[in-house]
Every structure is written in C-alpha cells, then in structure tokens.
N, C-alpha and C. Protein backbone atom coordinates (compact mmCIF):
# COMPACT_ATOMS: atom_id res chain seq x y z
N UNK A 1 33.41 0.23 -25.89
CA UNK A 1 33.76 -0.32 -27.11
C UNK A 1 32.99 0.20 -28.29
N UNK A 2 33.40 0.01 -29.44
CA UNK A 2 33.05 0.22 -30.76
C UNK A 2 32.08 -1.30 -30.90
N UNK A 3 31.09 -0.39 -31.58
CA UNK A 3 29.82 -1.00 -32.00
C UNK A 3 30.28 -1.95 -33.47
N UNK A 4 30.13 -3.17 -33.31
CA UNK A 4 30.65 -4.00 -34.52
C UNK A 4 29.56 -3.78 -35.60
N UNK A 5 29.82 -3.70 -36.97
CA UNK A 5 29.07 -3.72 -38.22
C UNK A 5 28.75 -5.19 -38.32
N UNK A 6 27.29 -5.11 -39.74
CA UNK A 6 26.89 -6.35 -40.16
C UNK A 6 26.66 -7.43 -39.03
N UNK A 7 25.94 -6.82 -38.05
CA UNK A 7 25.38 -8.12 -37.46
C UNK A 7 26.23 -8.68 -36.48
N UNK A 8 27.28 -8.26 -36.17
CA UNK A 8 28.17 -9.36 -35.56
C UNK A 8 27.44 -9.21 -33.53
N UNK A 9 28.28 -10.29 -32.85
CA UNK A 9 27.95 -10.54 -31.91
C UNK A 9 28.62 -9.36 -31.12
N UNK A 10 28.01 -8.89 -30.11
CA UNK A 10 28.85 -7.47 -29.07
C UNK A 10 29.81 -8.61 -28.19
N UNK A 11 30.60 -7.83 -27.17
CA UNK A 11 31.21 -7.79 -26.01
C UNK A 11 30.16 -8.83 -25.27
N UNK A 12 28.51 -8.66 -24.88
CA UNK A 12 27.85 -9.03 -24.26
C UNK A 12 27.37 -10.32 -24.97
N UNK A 13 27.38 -10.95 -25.91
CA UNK A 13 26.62 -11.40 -26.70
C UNK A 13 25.59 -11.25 -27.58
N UNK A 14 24.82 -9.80 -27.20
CA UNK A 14 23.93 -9.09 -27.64
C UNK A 14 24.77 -8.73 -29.50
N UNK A 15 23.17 -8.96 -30.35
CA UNK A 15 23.77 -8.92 -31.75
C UNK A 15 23.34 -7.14 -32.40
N UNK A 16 24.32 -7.09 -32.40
CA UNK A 16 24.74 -5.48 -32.18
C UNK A 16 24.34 -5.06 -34.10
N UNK A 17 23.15 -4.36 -34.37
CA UNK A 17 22.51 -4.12 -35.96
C UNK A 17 23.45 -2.33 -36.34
N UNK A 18 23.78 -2.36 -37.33
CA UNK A 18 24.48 -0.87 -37.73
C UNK A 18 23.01 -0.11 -37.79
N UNK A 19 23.14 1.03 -37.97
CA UNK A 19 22.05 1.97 -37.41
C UNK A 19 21.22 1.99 -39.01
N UNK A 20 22.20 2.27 -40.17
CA UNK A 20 20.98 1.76 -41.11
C UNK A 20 20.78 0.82 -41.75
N UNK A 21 20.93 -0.27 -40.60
CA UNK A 21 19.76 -1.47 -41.17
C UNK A 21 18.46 -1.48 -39.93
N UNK A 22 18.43 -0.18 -38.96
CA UNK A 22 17.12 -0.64 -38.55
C UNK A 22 15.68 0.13 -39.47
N UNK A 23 14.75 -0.41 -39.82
CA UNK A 23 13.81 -0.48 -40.19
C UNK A 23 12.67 -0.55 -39.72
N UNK A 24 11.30 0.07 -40.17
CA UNK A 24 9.79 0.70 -40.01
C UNK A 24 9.24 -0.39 -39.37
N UNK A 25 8.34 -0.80 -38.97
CA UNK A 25 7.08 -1.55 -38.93
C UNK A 25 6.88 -1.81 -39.75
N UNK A 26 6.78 -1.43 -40.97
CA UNK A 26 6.05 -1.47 -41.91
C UNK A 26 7.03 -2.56 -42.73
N UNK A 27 8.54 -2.20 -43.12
CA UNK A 27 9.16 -3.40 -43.26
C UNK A 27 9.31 -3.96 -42.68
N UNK A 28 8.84 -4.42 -41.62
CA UNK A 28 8.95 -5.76 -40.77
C UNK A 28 7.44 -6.84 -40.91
N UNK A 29 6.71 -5.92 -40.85
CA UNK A 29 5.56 -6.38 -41.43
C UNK A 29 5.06 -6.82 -42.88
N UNK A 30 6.04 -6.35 -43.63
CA UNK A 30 5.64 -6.97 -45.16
C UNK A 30 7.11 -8.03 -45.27
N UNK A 31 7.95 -8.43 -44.53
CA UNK A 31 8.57 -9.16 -44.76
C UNK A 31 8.62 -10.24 -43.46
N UNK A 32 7.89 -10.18 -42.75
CA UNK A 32 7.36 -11.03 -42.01
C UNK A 32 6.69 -12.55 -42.89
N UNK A 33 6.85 -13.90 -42.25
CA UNK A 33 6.07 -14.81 -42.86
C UNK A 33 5.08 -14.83 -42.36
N UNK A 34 3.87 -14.99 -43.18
CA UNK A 34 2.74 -15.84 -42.54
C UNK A 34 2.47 -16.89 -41.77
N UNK A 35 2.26 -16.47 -40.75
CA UNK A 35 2.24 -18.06 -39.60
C UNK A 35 1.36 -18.67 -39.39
N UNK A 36 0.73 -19.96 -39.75
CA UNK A 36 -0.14 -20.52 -39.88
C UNK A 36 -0.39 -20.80 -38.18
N UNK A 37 0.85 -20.88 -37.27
CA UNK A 37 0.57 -21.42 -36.16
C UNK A 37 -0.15 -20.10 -34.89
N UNK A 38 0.46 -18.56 -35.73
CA UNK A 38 -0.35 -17.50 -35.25
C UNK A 38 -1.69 -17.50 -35.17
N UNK A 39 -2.36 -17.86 -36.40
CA UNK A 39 -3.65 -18.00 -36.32
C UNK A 39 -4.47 -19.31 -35.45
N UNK A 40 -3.54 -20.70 -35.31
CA UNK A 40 -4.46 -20.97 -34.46
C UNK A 40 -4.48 -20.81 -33.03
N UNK A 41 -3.51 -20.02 -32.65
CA UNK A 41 -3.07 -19.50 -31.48
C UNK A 41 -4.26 -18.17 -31.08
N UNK A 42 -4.20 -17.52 -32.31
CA UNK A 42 -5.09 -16.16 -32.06
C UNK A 42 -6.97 -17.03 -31.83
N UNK A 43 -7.05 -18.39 -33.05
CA UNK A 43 -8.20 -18.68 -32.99
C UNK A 43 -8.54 -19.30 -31.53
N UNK A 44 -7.18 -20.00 -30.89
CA UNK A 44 -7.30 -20.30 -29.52
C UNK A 44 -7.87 -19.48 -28.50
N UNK A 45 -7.38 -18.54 -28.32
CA UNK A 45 -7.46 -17.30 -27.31
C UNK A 45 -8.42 -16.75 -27.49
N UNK A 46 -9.06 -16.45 -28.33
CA UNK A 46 -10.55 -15.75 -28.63
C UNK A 46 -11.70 -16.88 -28.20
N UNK A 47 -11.16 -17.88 -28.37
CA UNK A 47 -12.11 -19.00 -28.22
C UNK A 47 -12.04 -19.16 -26.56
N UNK A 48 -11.16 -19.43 -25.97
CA UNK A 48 -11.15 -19.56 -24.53
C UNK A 48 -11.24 -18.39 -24.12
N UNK A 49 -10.72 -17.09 -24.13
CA UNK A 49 -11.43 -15.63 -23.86
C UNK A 49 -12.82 -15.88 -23.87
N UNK A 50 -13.50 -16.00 -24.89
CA UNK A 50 -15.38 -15.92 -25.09
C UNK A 50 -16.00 -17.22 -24.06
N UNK A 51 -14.96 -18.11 -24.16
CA UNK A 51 -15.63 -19.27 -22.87
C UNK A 51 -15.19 -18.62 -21.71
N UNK A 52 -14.05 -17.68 -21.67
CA UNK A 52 -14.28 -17.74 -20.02
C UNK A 52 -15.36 -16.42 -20.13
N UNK A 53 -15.36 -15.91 -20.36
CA UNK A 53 -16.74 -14.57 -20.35
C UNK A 53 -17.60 -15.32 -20.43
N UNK A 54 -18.33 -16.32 -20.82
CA UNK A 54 -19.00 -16.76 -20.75
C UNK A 54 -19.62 -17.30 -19.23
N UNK A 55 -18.36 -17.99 -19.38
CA UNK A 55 -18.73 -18.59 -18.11
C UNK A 55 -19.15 -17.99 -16.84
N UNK A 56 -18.31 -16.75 -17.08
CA UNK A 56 -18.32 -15.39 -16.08
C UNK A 56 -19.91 -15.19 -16.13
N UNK A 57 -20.29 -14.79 -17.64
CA UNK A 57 -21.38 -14.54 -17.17
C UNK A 57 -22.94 -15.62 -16.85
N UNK A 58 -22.59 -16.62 -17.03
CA UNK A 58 -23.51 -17.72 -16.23
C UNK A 58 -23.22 -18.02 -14.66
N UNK A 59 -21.90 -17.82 -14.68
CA UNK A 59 -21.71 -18.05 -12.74
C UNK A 59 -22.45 -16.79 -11.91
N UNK A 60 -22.65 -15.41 -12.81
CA UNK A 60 -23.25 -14.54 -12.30
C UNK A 60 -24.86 -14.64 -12.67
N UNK A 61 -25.46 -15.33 -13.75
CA UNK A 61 -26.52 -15.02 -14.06
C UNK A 61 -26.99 -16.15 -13.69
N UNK A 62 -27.15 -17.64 -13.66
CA UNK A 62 -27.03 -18.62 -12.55
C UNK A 62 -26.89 -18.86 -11.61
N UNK A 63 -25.80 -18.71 -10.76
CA UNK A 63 -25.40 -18.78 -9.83
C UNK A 63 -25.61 -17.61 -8.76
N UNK A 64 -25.58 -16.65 -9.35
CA UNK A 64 -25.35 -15.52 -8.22
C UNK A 64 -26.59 -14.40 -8.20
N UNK A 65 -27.52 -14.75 -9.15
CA UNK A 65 -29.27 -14.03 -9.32
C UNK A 65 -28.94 -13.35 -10.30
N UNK A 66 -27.91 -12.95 -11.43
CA UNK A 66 -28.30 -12.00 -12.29
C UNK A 66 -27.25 -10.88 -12.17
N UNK A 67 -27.64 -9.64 -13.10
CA UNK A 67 -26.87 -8.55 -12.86
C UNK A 67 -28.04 -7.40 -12.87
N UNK A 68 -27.91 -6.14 -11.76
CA UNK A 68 -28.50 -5.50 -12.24
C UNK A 68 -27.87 -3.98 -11.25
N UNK A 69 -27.97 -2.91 -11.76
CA UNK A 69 -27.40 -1.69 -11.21
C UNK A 69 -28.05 -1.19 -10.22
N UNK A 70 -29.53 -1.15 -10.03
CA UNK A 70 -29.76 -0.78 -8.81
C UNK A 70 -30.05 -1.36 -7.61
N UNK A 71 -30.52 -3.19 -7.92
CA UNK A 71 -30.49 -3.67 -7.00
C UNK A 71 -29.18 -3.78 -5.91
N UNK A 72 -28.81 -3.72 -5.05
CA UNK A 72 -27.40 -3.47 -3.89
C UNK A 72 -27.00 -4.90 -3.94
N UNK A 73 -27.99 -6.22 -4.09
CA UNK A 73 -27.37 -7.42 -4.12
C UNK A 73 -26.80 -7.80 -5.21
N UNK A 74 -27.36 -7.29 -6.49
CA UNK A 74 -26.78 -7.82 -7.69
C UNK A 74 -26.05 -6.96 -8.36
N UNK A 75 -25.87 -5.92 -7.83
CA UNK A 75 -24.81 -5.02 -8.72
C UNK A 75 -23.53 -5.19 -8.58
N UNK A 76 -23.28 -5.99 -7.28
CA UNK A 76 -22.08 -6.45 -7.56
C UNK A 76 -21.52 -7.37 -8.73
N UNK A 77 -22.51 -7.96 -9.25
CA UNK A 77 -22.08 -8.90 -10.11
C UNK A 77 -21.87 -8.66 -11.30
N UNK A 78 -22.13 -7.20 -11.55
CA UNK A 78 -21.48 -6.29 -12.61
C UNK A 78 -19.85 -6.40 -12.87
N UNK A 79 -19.50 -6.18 -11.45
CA UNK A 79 -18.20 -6.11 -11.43
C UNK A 79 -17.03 -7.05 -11.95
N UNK A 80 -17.24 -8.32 -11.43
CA UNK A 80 -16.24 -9.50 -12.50
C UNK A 80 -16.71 -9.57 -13.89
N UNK A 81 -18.16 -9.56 -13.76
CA UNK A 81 -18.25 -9.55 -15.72
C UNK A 81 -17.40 -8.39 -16.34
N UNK A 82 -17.41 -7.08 -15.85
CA UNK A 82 -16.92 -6.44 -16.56
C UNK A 82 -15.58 -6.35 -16.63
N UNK A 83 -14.92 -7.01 -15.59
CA UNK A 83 -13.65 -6.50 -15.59
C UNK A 83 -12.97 -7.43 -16.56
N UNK A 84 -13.55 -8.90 -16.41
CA UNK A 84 -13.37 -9.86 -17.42
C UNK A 84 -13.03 -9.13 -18.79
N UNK A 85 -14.28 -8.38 -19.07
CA UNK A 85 -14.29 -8.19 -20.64
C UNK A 85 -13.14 -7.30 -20.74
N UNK A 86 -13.30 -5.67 -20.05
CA UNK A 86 -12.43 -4.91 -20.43
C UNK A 86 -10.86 -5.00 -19.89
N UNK A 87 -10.98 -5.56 -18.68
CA UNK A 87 -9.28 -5.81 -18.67
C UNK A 87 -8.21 -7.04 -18.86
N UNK A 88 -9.51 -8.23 -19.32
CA UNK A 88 -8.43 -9.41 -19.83
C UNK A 88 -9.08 -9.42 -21.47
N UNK A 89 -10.34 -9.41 -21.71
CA UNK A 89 -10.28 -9.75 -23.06
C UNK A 89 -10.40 -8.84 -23.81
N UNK A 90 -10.74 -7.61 -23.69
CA UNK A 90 -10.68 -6.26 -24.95
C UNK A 90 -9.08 -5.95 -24.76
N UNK A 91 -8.70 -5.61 -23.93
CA UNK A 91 -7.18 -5.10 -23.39
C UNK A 91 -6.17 -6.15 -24.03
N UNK A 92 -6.30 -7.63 -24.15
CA UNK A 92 -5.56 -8.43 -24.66
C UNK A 92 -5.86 -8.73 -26.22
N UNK A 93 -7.08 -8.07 -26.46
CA UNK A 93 -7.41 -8.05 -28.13
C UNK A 93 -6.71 -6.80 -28.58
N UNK A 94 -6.88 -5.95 -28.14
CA UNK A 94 -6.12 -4.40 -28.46
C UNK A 94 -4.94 -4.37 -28.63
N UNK A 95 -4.16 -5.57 -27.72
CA UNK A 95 -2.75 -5.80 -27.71
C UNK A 95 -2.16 -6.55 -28.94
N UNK A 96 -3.22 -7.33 -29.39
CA UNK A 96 -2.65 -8.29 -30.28
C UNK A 96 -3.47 -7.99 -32.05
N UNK A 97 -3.69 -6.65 -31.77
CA UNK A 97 -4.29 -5.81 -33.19
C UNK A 97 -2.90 -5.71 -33.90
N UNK A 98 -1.57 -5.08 -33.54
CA UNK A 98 -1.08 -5.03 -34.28
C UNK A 98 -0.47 -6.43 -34.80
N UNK A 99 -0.14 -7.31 -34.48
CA UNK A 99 0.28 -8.90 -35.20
C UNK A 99 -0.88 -9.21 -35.71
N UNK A 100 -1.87 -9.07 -35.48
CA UNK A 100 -2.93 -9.66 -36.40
C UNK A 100 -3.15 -9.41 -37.52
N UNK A 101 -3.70 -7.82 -37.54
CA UNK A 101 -3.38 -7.11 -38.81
C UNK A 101 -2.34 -6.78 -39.38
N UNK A 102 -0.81 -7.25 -39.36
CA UNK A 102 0.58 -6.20 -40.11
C UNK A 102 0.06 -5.98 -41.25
N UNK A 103 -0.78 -6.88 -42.08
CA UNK A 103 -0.62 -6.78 -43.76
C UNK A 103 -1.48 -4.88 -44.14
N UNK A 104 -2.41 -4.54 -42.57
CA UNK A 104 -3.51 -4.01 -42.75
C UNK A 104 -2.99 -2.32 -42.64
N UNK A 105 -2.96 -1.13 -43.43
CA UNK A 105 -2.66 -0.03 -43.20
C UNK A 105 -2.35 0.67 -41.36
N UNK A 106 -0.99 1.29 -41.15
CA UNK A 106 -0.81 1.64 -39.80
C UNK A 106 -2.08 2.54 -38.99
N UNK A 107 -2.38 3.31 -40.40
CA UNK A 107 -3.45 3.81 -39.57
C UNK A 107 -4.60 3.17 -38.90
N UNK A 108 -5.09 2.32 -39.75
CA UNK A 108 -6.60 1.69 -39.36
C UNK A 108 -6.08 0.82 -38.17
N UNK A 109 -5.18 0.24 -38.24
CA UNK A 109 -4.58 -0.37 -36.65
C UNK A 109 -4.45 0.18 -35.93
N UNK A 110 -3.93 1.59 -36.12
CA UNK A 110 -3.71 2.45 -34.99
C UNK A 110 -5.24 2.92 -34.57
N UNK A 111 -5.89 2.91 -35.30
CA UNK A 111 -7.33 3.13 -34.84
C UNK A 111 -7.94 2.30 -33.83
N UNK A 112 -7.94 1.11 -34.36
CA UNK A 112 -8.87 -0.25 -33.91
C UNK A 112 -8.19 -0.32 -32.87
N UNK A 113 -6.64 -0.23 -32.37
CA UNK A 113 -5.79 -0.84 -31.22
C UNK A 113 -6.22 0.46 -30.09
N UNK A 114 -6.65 1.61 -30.37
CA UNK A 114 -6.94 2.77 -29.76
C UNK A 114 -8.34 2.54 -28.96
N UNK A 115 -9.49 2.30 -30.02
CA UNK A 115 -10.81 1.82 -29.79
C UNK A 115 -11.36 0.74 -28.97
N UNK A 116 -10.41 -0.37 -28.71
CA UNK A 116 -10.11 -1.47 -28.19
C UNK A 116 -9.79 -1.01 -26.83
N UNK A 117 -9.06 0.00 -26.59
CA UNK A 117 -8.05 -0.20 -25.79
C UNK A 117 -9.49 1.12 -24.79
N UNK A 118 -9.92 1.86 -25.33
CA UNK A 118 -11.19 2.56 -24.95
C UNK A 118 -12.00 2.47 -24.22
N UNK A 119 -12.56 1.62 -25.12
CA UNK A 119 -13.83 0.92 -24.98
C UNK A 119 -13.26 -0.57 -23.39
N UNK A 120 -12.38 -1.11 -23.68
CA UNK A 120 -11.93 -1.57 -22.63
C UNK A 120 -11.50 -0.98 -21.22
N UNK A 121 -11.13 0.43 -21.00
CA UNK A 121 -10.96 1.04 -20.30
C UNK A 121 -12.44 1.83 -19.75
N UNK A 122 -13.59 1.99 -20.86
CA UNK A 122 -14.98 2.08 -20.25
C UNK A 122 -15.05 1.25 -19.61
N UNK A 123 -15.48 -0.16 -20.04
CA UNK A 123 -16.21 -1.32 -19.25
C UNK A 123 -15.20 -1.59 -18.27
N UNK A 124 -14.17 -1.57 -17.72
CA UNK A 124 -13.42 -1.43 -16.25
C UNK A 124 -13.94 -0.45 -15.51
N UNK A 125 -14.00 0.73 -16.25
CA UNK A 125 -14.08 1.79 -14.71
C UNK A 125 -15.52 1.45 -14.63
N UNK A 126 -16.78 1.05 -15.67
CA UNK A 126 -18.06 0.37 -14.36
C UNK A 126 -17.64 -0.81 -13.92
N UNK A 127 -17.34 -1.50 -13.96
CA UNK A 127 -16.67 -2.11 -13.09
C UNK A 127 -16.17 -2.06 -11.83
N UNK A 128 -15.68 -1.11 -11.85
CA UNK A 128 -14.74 -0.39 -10.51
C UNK A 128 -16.67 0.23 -9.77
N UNK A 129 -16.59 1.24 -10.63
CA UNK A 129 -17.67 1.85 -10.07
C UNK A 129 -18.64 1.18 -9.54
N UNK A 130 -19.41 0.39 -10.30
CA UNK A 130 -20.03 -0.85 -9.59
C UNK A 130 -19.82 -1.27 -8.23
N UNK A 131 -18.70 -2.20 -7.85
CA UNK A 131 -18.11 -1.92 -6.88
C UNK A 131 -17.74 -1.59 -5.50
N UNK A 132 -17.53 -0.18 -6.19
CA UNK A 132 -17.54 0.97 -5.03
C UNK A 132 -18.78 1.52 -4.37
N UNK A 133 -19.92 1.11 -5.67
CA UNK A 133 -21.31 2.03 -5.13
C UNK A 133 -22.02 0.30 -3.95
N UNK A 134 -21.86 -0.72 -4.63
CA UNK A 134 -22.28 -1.85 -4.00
C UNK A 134 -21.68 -1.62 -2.47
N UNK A 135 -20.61 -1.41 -2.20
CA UNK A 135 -19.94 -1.30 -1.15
C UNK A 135 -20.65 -0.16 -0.19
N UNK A 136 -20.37 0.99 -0.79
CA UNK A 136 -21.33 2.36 -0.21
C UNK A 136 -22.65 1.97 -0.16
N UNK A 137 -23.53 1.01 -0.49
CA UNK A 137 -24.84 0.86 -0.35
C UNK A 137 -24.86 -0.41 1.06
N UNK A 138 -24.21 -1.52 0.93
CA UNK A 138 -23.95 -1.84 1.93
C UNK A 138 -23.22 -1.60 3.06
N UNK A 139 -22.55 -0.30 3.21
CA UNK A 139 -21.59 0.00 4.21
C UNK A 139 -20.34 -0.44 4.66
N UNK A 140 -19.40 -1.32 3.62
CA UNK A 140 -18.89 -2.29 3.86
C UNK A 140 -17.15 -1.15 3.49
N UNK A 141 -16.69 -1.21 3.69
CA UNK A 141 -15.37 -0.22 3.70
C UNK A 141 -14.64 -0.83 2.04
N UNK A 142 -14.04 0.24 1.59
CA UNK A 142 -13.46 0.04 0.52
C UNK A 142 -11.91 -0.02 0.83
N UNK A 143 -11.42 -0.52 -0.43
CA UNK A 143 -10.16 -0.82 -0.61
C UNK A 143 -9.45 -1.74 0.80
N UNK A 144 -10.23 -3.17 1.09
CA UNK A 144 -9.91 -3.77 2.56
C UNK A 144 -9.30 -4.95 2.34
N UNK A 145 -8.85 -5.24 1.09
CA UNK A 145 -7.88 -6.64 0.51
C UNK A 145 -6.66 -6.23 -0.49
N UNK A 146 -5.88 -6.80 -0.39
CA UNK A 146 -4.82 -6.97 -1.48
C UNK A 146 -5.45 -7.18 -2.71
N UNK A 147 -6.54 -7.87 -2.68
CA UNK A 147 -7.39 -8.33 -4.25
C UNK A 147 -8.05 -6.20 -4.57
N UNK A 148 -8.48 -6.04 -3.67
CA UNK A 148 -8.71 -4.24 -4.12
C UNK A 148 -7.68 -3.49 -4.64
N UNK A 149 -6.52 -3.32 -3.71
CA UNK A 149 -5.67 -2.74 -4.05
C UNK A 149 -4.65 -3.00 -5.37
N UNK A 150 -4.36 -4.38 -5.55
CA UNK A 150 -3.73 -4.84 -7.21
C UNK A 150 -4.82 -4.21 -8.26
N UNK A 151 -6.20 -4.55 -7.69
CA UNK A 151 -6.59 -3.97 -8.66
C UNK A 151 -6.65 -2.74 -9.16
N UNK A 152 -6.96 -1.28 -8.12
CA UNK A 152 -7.09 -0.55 -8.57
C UNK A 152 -5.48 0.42 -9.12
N UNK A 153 -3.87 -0.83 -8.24
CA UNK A 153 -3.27 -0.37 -9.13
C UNK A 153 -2.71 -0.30 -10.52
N UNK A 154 -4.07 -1.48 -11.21
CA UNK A 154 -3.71 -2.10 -12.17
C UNK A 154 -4.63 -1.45 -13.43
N UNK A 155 -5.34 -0.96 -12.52
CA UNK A 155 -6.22 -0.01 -13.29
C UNK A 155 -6.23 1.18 -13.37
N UNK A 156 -5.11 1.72 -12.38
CA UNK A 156 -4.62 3.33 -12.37
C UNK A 156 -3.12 3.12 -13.78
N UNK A 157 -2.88 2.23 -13.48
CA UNK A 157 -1.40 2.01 -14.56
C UNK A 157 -2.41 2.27 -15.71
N UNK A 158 -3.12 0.96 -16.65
CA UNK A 158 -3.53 1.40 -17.39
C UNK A 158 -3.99 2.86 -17.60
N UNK A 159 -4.61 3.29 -16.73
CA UNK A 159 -5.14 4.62 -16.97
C UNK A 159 -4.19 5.46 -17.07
N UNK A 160 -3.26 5.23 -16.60
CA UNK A 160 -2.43 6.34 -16.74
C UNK A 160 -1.82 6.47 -18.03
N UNK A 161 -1.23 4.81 -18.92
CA UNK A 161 -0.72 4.47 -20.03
C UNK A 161 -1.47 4.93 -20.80
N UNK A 162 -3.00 4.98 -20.70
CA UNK A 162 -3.68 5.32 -21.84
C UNK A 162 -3.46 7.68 -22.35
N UNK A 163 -3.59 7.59 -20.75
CA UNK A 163 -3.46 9.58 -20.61
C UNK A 163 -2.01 9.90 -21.33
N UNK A 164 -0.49 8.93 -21.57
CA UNK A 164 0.07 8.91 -21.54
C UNK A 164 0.32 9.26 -22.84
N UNK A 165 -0.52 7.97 -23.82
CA UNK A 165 -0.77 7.57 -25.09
C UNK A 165 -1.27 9.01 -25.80
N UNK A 166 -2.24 9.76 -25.42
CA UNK A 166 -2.82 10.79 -25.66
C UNK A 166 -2.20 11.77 -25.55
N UNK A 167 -1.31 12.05 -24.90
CA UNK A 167 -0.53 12.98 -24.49
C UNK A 167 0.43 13.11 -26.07
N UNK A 168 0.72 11.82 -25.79
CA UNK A 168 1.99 11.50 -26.97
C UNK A 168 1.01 11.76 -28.66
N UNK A 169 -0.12 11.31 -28.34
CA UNK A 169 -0.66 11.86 -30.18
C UNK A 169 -0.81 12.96 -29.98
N UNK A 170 -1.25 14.05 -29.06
CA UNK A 170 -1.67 15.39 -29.08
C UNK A 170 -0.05 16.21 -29.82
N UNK A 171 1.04 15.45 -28.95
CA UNK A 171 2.37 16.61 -28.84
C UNK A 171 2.75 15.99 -30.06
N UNK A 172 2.79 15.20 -31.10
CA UNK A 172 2.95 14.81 -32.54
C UNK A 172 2.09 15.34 -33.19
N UNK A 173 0.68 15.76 -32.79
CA UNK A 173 -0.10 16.04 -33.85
C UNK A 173 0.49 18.22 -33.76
N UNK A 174 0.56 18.81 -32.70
CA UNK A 174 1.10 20.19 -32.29
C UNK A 174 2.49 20.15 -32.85
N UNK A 175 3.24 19.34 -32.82
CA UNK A 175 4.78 18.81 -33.16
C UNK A 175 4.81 19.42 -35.03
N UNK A 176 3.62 17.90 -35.48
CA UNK A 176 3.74 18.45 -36.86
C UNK A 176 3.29 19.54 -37.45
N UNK A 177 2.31 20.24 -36.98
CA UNK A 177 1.39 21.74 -37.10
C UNK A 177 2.56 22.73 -37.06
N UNK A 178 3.87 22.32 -36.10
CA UNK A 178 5.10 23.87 -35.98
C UNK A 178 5.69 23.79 -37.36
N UNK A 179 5.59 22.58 -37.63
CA UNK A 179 6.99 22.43 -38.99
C UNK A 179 6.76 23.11 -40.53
C-alpha cells in the first residue's frame, strides 16, 4: 500500500509521518517540554544508584575484609564493586546523557555520553580481570556458572557496541575528509 500523508493511521495502525516532517534531534529537543517529573525520576535513580554502590561498597568493606589487588582473598571483592559502578551506574548515566542534557549542544553530549560510556567500560574490564586473576590464584576454574557466562556475554556485547560506535565515528570522520 501507499503510505498515507499528514499523520494518518496505516493499514497496521501504525501512524504513518510523510518523509518531510521527520526531523533532527535537535528539533525534538528544543520543542520538547520540560518535565518536571523527569527530573525527579533522574534525581531518583542517581540517588538509589549511589545507595546501592554504596552499599556494595560497605558489604565488601565490612562485611567481606576490604578490597585489595594483591591480596587473593580480597581481590575478589573488587569485582562486584566494580561492576556495580561501570555496568549499572556509569553505563545507565551515559544512557540517560542525552534526555538530560537536550537543551545542551550535540556535541558536548556526544562527548560526555562517549566518556561515560569509557570510563564505564574501564572499571568493568577490572572487574572482569579481578576475577579471573582471583580465580587463577586460587585455582578455581573459570567461566563454571551461568552467573559467568551472562556476564561475560554482557560484557562482550557492550564491548563490541562500543568497537562498533568507533568504527562508525572513524568512517564519518574519513566519509567527510572524501567530500
């Protein structure tokens, strides 16, 4: 079928937009309202994010002797703190850079959501590494639970999304250099 003009409803129900009324980020973002209920949603999540890291890190520094890299008993306890930070709360801050900032230039978002997303992908792989060396120091076999394996495919995805990401600014930045 023919694609209906002005908005109307498709065949499927799906509301079928003519091709030039789609629009930038950028107009969506300056004609976006201000949501008062965004912010206490964002103030929510940062707030229970930093309590549960927190907590993470008292169940390890309390509870479990501390953190430290070369001791073999406590270096494990590297491992949930970090993964905490970089793969639920930097990774879910990075995500939510661009709604936070729309009002804020694409670039500097595109920066901060990049840096975020980095720096979160550091503090995972010690994490991982951690880990793996705790394991090799105790002799204990790797990758021997479903809890190993989600993880490290959850951390190969990211990794890969991020090589992906890079890929895609390199061949835009070579892209615009031909023209």
């Amino acid at each position: 079928g023919e694609a209906r003009r002005g908005g109307q409803a498709g065949s499927a129900g799906f509301l079928l937009l003519p091709v030039a009324s789609v629009c930038s980020m950028e107009d969506l973002a300056a004609s976006a309202p201000s949501s008062v209920g965004l912010t206490y949603m964002v103030v929510a999540s940062q707030t229970l994010g930093l309590a549960v890291i927190l907590a993470t890190g008292a169940w390890m520094g309390v509870y479990r002797g501390g953190l430290a890299w070369e001791s073999s008993e406590l270096q494990f306890n590297v491992h949930p703190l970090c993964m905490m930070v970089g793969m639920v709360f930097l990774q879910g801050d990075a995500l939510l850079v661009y709604r936070i900032f729309r009002k804020e230039s694409k670039r500097s978002t595109k920066i901060l959501h990049g840096l975020l997303h980095a720096v979160a992908l550091v503090i995972a792989l010690v994490g991982l590494i951690a880990v793996f060396e705790y394991h090799k120091k105790k002799g204990f076999p790797n990758m021997y639970s479903l809890h190993s394996w989600c993880g490290i495919a959850a951390f190969s995805f990211y990794w890969l999304q991020e090589k992906r990401s890079e890929a895609g600014k390199r061949f835009k930045v070579t892209n615009s250099l031909q023209r």
